[in-house]
Protein backbone atom coordinates (compact mmCIF):
# COMPACT_ATOMS: atom_id res chain seq x y z
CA UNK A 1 -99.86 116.16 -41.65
CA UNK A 2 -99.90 117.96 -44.80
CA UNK A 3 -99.95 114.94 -47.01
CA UNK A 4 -103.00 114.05 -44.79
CA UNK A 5 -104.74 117.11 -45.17
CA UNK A 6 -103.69 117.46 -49.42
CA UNK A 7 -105.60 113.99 -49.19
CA UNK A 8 -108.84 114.80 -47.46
CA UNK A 9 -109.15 117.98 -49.27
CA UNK A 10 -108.57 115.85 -52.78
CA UNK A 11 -111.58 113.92 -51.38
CA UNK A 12 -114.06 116.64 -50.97
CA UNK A 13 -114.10 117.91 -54.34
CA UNK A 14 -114.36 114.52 -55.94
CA UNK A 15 -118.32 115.39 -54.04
CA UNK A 16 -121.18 117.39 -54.37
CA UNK A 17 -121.20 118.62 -50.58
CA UNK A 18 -123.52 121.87 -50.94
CA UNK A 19 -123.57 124.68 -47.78
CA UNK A 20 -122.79 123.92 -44.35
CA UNK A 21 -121.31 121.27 -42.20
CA UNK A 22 -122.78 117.65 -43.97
CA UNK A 23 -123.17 115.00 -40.90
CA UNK A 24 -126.19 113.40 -42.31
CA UNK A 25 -124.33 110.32 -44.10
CA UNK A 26 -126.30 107.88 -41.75
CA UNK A 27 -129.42 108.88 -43.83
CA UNK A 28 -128.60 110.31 -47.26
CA UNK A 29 -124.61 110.49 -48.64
CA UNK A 30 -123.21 112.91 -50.73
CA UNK A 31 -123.33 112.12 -54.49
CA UNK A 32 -119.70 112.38 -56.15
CA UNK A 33 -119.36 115.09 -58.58
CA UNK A 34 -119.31 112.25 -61.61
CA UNK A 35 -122.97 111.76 -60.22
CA UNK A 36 -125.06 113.61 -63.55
CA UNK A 37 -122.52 113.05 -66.05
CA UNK A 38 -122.63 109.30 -65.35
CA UNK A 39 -126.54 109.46 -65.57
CA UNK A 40 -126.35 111.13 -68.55
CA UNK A 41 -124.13 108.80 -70.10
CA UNK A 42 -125.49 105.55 -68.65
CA UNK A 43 -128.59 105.64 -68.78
CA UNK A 44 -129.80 108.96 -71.01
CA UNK A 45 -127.20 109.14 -74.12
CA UNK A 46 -128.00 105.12 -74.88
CA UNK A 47 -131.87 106.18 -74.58
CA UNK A 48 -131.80 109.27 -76.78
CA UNK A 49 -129.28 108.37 -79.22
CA UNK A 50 -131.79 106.70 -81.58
CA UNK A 51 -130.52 103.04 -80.44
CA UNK A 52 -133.21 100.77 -81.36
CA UNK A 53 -132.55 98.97 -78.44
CA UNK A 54 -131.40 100.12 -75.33
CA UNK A 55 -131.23 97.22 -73.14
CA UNK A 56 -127.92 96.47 -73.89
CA UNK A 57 -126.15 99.41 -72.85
CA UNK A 58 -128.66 99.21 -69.71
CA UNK A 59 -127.66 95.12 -68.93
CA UNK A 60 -124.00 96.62 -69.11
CA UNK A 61 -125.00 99.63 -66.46
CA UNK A 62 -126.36 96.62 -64.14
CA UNK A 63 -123.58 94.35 -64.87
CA UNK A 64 -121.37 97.50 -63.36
CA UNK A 65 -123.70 97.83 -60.28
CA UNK A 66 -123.19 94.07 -59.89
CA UNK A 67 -119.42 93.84 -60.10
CA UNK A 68 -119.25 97.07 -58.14
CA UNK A 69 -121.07 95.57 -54.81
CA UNK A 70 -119.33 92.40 -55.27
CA UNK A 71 -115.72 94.10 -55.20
CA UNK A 72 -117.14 96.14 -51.77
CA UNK A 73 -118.55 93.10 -50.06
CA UNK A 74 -115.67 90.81 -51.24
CA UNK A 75 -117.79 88.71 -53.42
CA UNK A 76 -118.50 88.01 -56.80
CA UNK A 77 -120.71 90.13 -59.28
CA UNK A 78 -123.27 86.40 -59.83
CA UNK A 79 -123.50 86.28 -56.29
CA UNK A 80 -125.28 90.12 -56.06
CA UNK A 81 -129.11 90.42 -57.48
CA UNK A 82 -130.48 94.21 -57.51
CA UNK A 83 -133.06 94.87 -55.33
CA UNK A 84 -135.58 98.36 -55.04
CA UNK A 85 -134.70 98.34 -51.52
CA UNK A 86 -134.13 96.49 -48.51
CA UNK A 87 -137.68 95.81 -47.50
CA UNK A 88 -138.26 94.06 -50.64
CA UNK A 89 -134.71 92.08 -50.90
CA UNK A 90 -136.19 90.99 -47.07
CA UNK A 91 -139.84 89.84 -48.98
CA UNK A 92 -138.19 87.66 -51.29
CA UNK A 93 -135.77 85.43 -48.92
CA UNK A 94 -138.69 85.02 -46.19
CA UNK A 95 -141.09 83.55 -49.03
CA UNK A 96 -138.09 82.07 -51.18
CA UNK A 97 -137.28 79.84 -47.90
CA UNK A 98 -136.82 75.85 -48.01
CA UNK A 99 -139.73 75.09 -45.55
CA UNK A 100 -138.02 72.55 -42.98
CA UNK A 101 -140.30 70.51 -40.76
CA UNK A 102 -140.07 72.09 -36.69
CA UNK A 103 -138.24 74.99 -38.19
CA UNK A 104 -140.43 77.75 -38.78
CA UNK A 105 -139.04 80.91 -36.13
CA UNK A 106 -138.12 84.10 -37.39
CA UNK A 107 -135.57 85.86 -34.97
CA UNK A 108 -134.80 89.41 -35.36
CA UNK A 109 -134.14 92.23 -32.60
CA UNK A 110 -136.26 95.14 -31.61
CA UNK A 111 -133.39 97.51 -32.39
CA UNK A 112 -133.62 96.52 -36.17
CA UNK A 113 -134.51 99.25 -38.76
CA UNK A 114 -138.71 98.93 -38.02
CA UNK A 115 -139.54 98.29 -42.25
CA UNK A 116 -137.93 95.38 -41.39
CA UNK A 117 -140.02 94.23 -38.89
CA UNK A 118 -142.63 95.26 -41.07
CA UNK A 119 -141.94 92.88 -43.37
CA UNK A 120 -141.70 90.22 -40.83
CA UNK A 121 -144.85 90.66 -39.36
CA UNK A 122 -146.46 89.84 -42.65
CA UNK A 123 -144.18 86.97 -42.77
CA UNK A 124 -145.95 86.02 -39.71
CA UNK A 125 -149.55 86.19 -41.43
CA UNK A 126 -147.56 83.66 -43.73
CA UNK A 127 -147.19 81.01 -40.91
CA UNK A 128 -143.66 81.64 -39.76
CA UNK A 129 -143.55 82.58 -36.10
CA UNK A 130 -141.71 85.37 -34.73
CA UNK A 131 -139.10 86.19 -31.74
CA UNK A 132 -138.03 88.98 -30.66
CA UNK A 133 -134.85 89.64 -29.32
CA UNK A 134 -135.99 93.00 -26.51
CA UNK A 135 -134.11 96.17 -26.85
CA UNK A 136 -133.16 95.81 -23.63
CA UNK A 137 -130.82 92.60 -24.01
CA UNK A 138 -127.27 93.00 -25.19
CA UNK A 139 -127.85 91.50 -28.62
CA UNK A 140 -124.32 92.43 -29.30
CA UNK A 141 -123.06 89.46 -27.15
CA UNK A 142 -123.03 86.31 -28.20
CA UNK A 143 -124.33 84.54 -25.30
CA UNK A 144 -128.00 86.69 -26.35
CA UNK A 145 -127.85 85.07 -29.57
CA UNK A 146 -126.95 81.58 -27.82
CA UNK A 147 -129.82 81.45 -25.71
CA UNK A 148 -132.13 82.70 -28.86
CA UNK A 149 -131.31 80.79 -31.56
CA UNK A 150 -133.22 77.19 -30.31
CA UNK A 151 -133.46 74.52 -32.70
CA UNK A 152 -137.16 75.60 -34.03
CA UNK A 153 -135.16 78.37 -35.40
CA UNK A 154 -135.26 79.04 -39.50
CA UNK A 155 -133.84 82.44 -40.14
CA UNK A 156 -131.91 85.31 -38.01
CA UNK A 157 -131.93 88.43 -39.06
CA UNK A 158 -128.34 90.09 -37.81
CA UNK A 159 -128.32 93.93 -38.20
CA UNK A 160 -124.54 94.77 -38.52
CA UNK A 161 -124.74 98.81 -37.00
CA UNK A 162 -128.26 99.86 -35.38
CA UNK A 163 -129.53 103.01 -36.53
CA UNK A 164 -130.45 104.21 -33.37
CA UNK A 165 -127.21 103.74 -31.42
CA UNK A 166 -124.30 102.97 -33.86
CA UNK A 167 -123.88 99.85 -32.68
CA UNK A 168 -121.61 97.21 -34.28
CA UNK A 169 -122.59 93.42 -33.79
CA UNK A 170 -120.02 90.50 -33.82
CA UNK A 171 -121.74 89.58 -37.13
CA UNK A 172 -119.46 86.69 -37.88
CA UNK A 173 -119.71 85.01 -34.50
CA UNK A 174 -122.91 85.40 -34.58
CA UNK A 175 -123.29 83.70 -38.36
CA UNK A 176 -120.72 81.11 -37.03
CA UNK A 177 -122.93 80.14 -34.38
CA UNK A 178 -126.13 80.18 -36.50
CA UNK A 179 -124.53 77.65 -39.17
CA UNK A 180 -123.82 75.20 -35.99
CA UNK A 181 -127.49 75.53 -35.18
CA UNK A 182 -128.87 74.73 -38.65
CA UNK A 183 -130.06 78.40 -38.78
CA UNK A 184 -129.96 80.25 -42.32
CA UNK A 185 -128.75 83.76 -41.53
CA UNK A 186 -129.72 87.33 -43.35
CA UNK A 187 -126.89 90.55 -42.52
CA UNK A 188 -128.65 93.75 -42.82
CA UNK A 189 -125.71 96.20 -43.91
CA UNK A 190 -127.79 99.38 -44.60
CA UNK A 191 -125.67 101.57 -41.73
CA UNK A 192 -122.61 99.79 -42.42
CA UNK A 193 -122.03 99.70 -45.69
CA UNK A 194 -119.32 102.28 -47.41
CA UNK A 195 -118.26 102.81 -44.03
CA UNK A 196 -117.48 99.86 -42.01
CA UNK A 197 -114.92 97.25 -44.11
CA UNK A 198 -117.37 94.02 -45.00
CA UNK A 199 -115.94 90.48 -45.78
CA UNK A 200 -118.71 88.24 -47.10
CA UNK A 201 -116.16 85.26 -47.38
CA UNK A 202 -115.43 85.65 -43.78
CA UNK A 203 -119.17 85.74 -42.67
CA UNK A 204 -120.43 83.38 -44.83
CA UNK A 205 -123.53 84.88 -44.46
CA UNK A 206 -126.66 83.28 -46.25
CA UNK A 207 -127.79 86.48 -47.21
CA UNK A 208 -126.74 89.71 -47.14
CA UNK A 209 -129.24 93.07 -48.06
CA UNK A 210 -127.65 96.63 -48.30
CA UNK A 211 -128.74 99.91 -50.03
CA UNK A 212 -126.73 102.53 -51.77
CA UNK A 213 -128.44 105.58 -50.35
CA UNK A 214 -126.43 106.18 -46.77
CA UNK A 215 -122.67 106.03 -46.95
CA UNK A 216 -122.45 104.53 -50.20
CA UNK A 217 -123.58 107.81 -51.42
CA UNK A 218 -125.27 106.39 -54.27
CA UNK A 219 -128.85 107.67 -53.98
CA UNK A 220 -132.29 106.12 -53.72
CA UNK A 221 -133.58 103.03 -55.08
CA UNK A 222 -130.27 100.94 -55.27
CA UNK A 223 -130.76 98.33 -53.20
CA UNK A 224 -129.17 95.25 -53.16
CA UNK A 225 -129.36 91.26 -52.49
CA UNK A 226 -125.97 89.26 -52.05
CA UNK A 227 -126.81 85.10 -51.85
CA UNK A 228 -124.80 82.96 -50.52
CA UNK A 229 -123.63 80.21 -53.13
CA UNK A 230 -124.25 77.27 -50.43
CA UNK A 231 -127.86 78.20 -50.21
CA UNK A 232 -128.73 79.79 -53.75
CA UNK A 233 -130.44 76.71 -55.52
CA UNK A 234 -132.79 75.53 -52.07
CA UNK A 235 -134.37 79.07 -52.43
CA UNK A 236 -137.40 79.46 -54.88
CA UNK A 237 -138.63 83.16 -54.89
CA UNK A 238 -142.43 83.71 -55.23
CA UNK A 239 -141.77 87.27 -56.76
CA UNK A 240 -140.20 86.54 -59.87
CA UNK A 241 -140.44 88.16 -63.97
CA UNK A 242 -138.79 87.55 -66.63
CA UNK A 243 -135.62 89.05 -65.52
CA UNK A 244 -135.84 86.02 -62.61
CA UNK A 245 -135.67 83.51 -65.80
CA UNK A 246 -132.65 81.66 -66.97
CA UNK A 247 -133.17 83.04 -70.34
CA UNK A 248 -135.39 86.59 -69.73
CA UNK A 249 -135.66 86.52 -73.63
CA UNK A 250 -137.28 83.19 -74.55
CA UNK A 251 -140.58 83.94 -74.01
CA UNK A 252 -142.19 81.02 -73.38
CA UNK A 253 -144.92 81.33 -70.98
CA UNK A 254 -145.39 77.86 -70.26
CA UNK A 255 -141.84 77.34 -69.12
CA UNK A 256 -139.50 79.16 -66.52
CA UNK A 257 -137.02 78.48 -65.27
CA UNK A 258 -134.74 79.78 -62.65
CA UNK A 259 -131.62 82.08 -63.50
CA UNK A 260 -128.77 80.04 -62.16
CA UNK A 261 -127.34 83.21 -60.21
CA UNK A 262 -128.96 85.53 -57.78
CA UNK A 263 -130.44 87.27 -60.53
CA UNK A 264 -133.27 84.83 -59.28
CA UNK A 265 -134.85 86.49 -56.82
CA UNK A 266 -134.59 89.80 -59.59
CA UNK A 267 -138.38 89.96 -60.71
CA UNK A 268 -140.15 91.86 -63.58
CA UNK A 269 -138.30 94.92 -65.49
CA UNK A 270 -136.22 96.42 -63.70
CA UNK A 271 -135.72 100.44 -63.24
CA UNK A 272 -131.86 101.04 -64.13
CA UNK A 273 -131.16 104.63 -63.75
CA UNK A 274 -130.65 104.24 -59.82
CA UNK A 275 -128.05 101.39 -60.49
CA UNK A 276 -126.29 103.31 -63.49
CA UNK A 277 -126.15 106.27 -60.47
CA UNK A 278 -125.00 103.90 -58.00
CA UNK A 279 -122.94 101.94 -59.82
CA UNK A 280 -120.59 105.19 -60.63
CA UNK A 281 -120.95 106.28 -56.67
CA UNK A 282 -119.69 102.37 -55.81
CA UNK A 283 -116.41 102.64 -57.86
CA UNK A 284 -115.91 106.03 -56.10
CA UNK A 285 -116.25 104.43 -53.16
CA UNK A 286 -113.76 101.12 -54.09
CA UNK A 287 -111.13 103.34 -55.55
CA UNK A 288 -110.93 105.30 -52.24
CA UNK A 289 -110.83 102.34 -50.68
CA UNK A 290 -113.32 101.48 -47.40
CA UNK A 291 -110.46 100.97 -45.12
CA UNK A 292 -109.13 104.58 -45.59
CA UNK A 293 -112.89 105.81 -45.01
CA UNK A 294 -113.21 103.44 -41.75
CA UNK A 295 -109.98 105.04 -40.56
CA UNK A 296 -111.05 108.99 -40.95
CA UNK A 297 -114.38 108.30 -39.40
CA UNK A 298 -112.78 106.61 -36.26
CA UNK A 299 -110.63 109.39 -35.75
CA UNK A 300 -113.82 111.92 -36.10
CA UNK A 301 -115.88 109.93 -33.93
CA UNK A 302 -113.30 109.72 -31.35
CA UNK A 303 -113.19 113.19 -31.48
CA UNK A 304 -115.79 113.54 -30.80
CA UNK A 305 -116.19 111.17 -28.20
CA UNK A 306 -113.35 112.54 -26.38
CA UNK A 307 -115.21 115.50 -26.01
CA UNK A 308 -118.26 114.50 -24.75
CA UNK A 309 -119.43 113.43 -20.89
CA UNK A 310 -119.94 109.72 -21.29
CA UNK A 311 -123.55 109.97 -19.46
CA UNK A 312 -124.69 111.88 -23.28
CA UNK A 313 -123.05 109.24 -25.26
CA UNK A 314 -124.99 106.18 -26.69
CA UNK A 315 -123.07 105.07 -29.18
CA UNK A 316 -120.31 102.43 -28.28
CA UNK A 317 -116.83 104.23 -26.97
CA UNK A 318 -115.03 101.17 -28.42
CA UNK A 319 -113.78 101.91 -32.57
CA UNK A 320 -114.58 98.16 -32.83
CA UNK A 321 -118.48 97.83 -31.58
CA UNK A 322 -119.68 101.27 -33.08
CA UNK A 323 -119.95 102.07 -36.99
CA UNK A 324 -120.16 105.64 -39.00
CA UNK A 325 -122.83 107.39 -36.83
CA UNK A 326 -122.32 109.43 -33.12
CA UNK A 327 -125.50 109.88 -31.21
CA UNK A 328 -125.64 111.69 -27.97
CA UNK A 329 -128.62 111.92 -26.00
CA UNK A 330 -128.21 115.95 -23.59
CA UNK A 331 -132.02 114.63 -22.17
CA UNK A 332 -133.59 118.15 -21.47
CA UNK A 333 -130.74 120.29 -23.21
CA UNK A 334 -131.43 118.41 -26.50
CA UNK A 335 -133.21 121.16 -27.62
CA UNK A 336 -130.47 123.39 -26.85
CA UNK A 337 -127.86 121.47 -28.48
CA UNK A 338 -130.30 121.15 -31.42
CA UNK A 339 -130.27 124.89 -31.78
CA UNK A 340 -126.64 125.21 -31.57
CA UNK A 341 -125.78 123.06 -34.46
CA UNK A 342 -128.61 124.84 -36.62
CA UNK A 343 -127.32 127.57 -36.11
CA UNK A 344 -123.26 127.20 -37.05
CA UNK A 345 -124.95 125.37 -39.88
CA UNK A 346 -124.34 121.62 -39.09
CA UNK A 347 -126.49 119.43 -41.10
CA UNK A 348 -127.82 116.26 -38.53
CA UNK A 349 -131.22 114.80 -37.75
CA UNK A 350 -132.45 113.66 -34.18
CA UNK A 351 -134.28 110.61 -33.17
CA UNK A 352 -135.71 108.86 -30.13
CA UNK A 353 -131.89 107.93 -28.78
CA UNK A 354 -130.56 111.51 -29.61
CA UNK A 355 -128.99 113.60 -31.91
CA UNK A 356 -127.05 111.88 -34.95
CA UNK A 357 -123.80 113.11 -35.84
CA UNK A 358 -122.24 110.72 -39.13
CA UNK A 359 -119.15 112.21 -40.56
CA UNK A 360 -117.33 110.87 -44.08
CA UNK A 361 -114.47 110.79 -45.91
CA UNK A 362 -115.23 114.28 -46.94
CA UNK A 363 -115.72 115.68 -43.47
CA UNK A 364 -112.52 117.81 -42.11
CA UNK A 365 -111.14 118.04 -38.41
CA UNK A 366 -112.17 121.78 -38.31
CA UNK A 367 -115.34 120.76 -39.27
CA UNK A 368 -115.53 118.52 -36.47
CA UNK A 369 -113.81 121.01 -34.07
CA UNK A 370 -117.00 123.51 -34.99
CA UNK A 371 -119.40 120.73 -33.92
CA UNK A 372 -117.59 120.05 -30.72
CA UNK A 373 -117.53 124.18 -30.24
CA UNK A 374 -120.94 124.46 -30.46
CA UNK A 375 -121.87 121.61 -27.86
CA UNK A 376 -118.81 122.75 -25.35
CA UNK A 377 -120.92 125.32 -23.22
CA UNK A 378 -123.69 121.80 -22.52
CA UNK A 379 -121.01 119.60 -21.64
CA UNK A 380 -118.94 122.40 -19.67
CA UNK A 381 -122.31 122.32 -17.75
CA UNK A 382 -122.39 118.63 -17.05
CA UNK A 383 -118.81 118.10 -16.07
């Protein structure tokens, strides 16, 4: 136990955690302590230094963020392309899609993150057609996605842990069944990502879209776009730049061509601070190693869990279906349990399923044991 403890405590100063109790991972991580000094470094000393040219040091700060999400997805660096954020990584694969004759269906779920279906509803004005998978259905079975994925079908969008609940979806069955149906596949891993383990060989995903901001702990603006070899050269992005070109430097403007890698679906230039952030936050993240994060949240969660009347709890009780996040809906005592956690200084948000409790690698059992404290008089109540 102390060897556990020495090891969870070595993991909280290697971040910036500030005052309080810090269960807000599901919305903004932590930034490791390295956070400014590899800013400064990356992006600033290269800049201000009196280099003539600072693209190269920048390219190399990318080339980091690349290799970085490839080692955490279990892919390679050419298969990742950087992307603002999700919403925009979504833009580019709807309109970068081979247009097969019949096939023209966009299916997503109504529990998916809603900028998402923003961005397929303009799809829609595009001429793809759209179903909806209700939030009602279990979506996490495979027989939902069975009896949705017909054979006018082009794309499925597969949302690996819903924001709302915490729930995990069997997102290679799911992908296995899609590639029998002729259906290309895109894996939003935005609430799973630097928490839940991720296997991109195993998937075999077409597409996968993540950002660094949530348990990656890599702030804002980090986004990126992982493309499945199998598919890469069918797909022609509409939003390209020069940094989409095979050669961004030959400055021809009667001939592009596309880059032979994901960078494809890159664009114009590119910011690079957020990547020379994330990219430091990434390696932070590898070297601890996402398996040895998956394991302390479980046993947080299931602490949880264990201490909480099932009727509040609507995230999955099962380590396997649910991902970082606990939410537990007290109906007319949310207020009340609200208040509680304010007050002992817990750190959470609340949305239209309940309150949202993530904890990290950085979070401690007494930390937990306050939370579960503070919530003991509502569910002493309910028992």
């Amino acid at each position: 136990m102390q060897g556990v403890f020495q090891a969870i405590t070595m993991y909280r100063e290697q971040f910036a955690l500030g005052q309080g109790i810090y269960l807000l991972n599901h919305s903004v991580g932590r930034p490791p302590v390295t956070a400014e000094t590899a800013a400064l470094s990356g992006f600033f000393e290269p800049w201000e230094s009196g280099a003539v040219e600072p693209w190269e040091a920048w390219f190399a700060e990318v080339d980091r963020f690349r290799a970085a999400t490839g080692t955490l997805l279990g892919s390679d660096a050419e298969n990742v392309c950087p992307q603002a954020n999700l919403s925009s990584a979504l833009t580019k694969i709807v309109h970068a899609l081979p247009r097969r004759v019949g096939r023209d269906t966009i299916v997503y779920t109504e529990a998916d993150f809603p900028s998402m279906g923003f961005v397929l509803a303009m799809a829609g004005r595009a001429g793809f057609r759209l179903r909806c998978i209700p939030d009602t259905a279990d979506f996490g079975s495979l027989e939902c996605w069975e009896s949705t994925l017909d054979d006018d079908c082009c794309l499925a969008l597969i949302t690996h842990v819903h924001s709302n609940t915490s729930r995990q979806v069997p997102v290679a069955d799911i992908c296995r069944l899609a590639r029998d149906r002729e259906v290309m596949t895109v894996v939003d891993v935005a609430q799973s990502a630097g928490i839940v383990p991720i296997d991109a060989g195993a998937w075999d995903a077409d597409f996968i879209v993540g950002s660094c901001v949530k348990f990656l702990c890599g702030g804002p603006g980090a986004g990126f776009l992982l493309v499945n070899d199998r598919v890469l050269h069918e797909c022609e992005p509409r939003d390209v730049g020069w940094f989409s070109h095979d050669d961004p430097f030959e400055f021809d403007i009667h001939e592009f061509r596309y880059a032979e890698s994901a960078l494809r679906f890159w664009g114009g230039t590119p910011a690079v601070l957020p990547y020379t952030v994330a990219a430091n936050s990434l390696e932070t993240m590898n070297r601890i190693g996402i398996e040895r994060i998956r394991a302390h949240s479980l046993e947080l969660t299931q602490m949880l869990i264990d201490n909480v009347p099932r009727k509040f709890l609507c995230t999955p009780a099962r380590p396997g279906r649910r991902g970082g996040p606990v939410v537990l809906d007290f109906g007319e005592q949310l207020a009340a349990a609200a208040d509680a956690l304010a007050a002992a200084g817990v750190h959470f948000d609340v949305r239209r399923t309940g309150l949202r409790l993530s904890p990290h690698i950085y979070t401690s059992k007494e930390e937990i044991n306050t939370v579960i404290s503070c919530l003991a008089p509502l569910t002493r109540a309910a028992v």
